[in-house]
C-alpha atoms as a PDB file:
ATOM      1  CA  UNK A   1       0.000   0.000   0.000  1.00  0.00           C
ATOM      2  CA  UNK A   2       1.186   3.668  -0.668  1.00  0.00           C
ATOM      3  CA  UNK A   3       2.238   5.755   2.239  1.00  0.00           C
ATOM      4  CA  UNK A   4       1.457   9.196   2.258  1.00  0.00           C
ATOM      5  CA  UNK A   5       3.500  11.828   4.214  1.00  0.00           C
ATOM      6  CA  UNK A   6       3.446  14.986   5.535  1.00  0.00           C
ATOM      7  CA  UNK A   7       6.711  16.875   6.043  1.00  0.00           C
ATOM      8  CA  UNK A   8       7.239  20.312   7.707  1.00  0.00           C
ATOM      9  CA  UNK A   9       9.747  22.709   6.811  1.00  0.00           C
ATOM     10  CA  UNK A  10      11.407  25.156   8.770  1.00  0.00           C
ATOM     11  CA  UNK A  11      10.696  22.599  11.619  1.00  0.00           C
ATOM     12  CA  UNK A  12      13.720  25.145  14.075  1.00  0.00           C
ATOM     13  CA  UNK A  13      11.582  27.888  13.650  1.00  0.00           C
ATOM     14  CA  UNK A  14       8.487  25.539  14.381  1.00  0.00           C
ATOM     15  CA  UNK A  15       9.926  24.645  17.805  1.00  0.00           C
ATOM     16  CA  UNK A  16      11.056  28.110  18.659  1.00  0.00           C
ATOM     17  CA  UNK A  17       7.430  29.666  18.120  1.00  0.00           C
ATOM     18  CA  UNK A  18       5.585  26.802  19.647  1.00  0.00           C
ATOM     19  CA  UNK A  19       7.877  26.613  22.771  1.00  0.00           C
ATOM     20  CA  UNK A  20       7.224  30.467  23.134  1.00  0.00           C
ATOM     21  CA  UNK A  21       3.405  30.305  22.187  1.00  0.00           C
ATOM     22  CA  UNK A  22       2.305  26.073  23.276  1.00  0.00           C
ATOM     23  CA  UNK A  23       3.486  23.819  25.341  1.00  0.00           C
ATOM     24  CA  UNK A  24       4.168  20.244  24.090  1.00  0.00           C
ATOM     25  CA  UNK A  25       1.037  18.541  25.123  1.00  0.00           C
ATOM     26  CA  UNK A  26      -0.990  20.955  23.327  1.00  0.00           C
ATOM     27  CA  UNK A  27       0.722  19.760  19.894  1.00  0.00           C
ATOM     28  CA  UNK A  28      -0.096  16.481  21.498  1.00  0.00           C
ATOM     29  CA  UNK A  29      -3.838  17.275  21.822  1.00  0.00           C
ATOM     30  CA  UNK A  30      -3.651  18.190  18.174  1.00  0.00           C
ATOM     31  CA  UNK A  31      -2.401  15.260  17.010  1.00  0.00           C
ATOM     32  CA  UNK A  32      -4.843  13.163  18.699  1.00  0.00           C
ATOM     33  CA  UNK A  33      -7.279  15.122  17.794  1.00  0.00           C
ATOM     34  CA  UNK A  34      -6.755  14.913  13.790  1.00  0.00           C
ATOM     35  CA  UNK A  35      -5.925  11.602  14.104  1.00  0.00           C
ATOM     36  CA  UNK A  36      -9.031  10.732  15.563  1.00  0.00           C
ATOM     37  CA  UNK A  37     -10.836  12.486  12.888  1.00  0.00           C
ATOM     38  CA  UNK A  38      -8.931  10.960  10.311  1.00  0.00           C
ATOM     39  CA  UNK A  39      -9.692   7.358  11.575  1.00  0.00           C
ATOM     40  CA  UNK A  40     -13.586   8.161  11.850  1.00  0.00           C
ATOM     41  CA  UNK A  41     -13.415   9.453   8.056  1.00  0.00           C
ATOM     42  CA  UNK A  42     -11.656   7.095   6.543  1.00  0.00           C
ATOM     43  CA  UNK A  43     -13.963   4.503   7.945  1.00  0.00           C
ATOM     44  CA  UNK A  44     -17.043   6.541   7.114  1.00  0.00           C
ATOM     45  CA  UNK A  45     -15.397   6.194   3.282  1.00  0.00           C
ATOM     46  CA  UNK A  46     -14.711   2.706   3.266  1.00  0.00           C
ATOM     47  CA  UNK A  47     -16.893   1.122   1.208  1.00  0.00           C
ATOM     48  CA  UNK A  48     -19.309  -1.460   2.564  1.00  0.00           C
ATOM     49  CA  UNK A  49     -20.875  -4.687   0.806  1.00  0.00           C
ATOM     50  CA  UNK A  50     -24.299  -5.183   0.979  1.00  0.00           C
ATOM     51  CA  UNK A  51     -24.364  -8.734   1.983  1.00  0.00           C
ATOM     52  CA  UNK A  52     -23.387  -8.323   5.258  1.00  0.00           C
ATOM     53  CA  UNK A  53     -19.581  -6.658   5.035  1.00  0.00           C
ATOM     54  CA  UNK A  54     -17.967  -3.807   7.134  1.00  0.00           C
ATOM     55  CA  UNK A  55     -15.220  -6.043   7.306  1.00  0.00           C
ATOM     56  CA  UNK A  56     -12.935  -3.109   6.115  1.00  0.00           C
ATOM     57  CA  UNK A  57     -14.434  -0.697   7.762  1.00  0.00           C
ATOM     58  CA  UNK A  58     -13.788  -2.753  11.205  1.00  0.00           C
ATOM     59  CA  UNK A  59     -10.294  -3.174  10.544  1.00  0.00           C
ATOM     60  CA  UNK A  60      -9.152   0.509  10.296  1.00  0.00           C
ATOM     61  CA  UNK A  61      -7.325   1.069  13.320  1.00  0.00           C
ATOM     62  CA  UNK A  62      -5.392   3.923  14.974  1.00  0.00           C
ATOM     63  CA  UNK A  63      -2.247   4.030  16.343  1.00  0.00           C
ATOM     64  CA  UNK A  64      -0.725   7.066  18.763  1.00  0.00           C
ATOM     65  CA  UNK A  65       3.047   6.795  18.564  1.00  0.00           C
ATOM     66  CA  UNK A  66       5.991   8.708  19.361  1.00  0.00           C
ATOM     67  CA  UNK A  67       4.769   9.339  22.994  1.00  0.00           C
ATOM     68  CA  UNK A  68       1.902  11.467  21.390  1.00  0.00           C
ATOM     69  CA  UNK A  69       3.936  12.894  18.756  1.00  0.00           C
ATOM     70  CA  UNK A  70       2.560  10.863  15.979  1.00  0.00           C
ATOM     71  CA  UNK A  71      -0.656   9.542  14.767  1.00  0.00           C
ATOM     72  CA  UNK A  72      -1.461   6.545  12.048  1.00  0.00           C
ATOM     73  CA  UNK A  73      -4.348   5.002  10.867  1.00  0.00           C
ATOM     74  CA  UNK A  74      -4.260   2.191   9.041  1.00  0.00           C
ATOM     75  CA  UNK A  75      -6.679  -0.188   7.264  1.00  0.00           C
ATOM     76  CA  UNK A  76      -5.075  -3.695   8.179  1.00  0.00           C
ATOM     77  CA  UNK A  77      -8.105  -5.884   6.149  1.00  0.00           C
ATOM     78  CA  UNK A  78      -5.645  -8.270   4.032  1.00  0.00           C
ATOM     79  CA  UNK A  79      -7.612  -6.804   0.894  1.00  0.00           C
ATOM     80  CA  UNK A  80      -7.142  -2.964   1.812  1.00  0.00           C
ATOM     81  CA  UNK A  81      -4.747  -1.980  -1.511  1.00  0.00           C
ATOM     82  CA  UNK A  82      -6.957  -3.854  -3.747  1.00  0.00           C
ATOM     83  CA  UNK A  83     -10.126  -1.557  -2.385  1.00  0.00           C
ATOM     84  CA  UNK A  84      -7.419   1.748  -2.098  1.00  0.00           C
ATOM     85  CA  UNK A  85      -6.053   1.225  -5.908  1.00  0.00           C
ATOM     86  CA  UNK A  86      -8.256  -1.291  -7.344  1.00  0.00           C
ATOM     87  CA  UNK A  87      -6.915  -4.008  -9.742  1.00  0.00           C
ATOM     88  CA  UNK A  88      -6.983  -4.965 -13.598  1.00  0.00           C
ATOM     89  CA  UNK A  89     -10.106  -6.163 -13.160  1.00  0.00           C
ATOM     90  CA  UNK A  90     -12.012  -3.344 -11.145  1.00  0.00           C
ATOM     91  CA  UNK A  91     -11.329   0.204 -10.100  1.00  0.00           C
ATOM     92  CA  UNK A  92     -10.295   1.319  -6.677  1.00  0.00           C
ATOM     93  CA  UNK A  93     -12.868   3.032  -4.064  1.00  0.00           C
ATOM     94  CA  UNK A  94     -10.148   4.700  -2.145  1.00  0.00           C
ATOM     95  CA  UNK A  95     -11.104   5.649   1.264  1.00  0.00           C
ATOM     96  CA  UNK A  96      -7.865   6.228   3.145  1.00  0.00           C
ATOM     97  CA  UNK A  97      -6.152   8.918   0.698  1.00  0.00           C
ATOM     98  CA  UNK A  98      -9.259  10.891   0.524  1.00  0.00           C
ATOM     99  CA  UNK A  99      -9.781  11.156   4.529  1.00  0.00           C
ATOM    100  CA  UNK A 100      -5.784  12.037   4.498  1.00  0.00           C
ATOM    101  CA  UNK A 101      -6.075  14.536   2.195  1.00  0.00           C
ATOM    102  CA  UNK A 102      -8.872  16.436   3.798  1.00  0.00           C
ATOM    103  CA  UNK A 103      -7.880  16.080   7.210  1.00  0.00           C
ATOM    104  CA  UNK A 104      -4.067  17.140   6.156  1.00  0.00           C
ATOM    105  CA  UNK A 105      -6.043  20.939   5.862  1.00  0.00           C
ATOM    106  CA  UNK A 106      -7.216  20.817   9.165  1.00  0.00           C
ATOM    107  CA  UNK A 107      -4.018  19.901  11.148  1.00  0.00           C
ATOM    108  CA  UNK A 108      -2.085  22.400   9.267  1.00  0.00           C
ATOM    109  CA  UNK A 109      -4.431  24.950  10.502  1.00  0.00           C
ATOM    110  CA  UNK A 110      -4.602  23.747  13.612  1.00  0.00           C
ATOM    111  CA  UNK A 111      -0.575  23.740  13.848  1.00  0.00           C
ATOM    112  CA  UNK A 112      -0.912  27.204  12.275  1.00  0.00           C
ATOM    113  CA  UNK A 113      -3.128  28.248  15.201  1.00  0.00           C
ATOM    114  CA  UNK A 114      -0.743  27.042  18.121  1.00  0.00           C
ATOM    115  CA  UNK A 115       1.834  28.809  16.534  1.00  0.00           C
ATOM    116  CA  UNK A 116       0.033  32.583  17.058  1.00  0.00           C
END
């Protein structure tokens, strides 16, 4: 499966505003925060079968790492990157890409706001 990343630049200047305007746990709270958002959209876009499925939707899982630092959800269903990319034979419903890509907004402008 694909990983998708976010990287921050200037990441001295970073630490020097949010040590003067945050303290640690709040960037903390923000990453929980966006994490948990992420998780709950990417399983409200995982696509469901109508006999009975939600076996992909079940097996998207957070994980808080980095003693708070970092955030990952994951769909761990053995047929995730077939659903994510699709295959020769049928297109992809992605549902973990999409949730990133709106949520990657949000904590940006959350990390924005700490940083006033």
């Amino acid at each position: 499966m694909g990983r998708a990343s976010l990287s921050v630049k200037g990441t001295a200047d970073l630490i020097g505003k949010l040590k003067r305007n945050a303290n640690l746990d709040d960037v903390k709270d923000v990453v929980k925060l966006n994490g948990s958002e992420m998780h709950i959209n990417t399983q409200r876009k995982a696509p469901v079968a109508k006999k009975g499925g939600g076996n992909l939707k079940r097996n998207v899982k957070i994980y808080i790492e980095d003693n708070g630092f970092t955030a990952k959800v994951k769909s761990e269903a053995d047929y995730a990157p077939y659903q994510e990319y699709g295959t020769r034979f049928q297109p992809g419903t992605p549902h973990i890409r999409p949730a990133y890509h709106e949520q990657k907004r949000r904590f940006i402008n959350d990390m924005k706001r700490l940083m006033r």
